[in-house]
Protein backbone atom coordinates (compact mmCIF):
# COMPACT_ATOMS: atom_id res chain seq x y z
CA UNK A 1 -10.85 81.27 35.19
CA UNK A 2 -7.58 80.12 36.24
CA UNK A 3 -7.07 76.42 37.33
CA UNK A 4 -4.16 74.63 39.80
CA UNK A 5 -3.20 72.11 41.70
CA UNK A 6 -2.51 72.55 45.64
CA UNK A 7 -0.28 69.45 47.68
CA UNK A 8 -0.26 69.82 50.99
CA UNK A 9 2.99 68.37 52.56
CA UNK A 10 3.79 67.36 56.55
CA UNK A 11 6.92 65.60 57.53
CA UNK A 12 6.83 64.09 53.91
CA UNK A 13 10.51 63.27 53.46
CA UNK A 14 10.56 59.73 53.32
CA UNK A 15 7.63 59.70 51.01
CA UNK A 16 8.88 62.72 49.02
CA UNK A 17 12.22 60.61 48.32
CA UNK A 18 10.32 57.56 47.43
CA UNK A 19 8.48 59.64 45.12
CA UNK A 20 9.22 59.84 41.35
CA UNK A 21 9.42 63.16 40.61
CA UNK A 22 8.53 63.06 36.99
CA UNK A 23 5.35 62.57 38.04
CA UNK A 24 5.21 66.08 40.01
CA UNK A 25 6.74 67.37 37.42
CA UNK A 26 4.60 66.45 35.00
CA UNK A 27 1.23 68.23 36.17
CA UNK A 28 -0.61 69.73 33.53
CA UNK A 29 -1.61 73.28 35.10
CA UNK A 30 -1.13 76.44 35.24
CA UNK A 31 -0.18 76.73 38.78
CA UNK A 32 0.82 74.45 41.17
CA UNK A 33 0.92 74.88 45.17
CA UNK A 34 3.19 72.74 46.99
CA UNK A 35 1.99 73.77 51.07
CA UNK A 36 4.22 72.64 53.48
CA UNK A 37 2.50 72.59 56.64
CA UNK A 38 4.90 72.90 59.71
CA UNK A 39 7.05 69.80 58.84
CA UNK A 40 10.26 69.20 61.07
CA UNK A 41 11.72 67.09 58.86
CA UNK A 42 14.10 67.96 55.31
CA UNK A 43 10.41 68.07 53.49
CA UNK A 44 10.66 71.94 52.72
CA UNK A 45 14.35 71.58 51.17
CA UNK A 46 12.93 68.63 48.99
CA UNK A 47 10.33 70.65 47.95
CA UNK A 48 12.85 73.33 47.07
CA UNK A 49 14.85 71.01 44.86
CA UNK A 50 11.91 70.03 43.05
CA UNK A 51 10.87 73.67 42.09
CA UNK A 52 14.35 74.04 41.06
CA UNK A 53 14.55 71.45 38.64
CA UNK A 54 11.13 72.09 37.40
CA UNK A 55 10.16 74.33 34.53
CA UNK A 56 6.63 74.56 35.61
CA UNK A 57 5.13 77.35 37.33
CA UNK A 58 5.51 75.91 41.14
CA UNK A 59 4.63 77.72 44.46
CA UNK A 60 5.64 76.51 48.01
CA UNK A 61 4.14 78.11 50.42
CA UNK A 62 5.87 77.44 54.05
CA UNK A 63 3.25 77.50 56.93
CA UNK A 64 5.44 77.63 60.27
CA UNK A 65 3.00 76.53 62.50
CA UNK A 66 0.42 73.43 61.66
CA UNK A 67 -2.92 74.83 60.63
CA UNK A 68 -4.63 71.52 60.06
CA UNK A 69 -5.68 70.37 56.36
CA UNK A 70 -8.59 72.99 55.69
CA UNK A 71 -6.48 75.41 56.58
CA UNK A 72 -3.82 74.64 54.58
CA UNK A 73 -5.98 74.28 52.03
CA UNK A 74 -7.02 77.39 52.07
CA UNK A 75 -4.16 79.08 52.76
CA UNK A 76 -2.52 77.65 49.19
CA UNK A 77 -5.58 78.54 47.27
């Protein structure tokens, strides 16, 4: 069985920035899901740079219109 990790990101910029990325980066798992769900904000290019300087095996998945959590949820998985 495979494992992962989904995030589910909305208009997370601020937070993203304040964010230490080492500690994204440092997920132990075989997959990881970052879901950005309909943000307006720079969260999707963040997310972008963060898959770039990773070595992991990161996903974003870019929802266009908000689904609500469950949804998104669901959508990553």
């Amino acid at each position: 069985m495979n494992s992962g990790v989904i995030i589910i990101f909305s208009n997370n910029e601020k937070e993203i920035k304040d964010l230490n990325k080492e500690n994204l980066l440092s997920i132990n798992s075989n997959k990881v899901c970052f879901v950005n769900n309909a943000s307006t904000d720079n969260t999707l290019n963040l997310l972008n740079n963060i898959k770039f300087e990773s070595d992991n095996n990161i996903s974003i998945l870019d929802i266009k219109h908000d689904k609500g959590v469950k949804s998104a949820l669901k959508s990553g998985a």
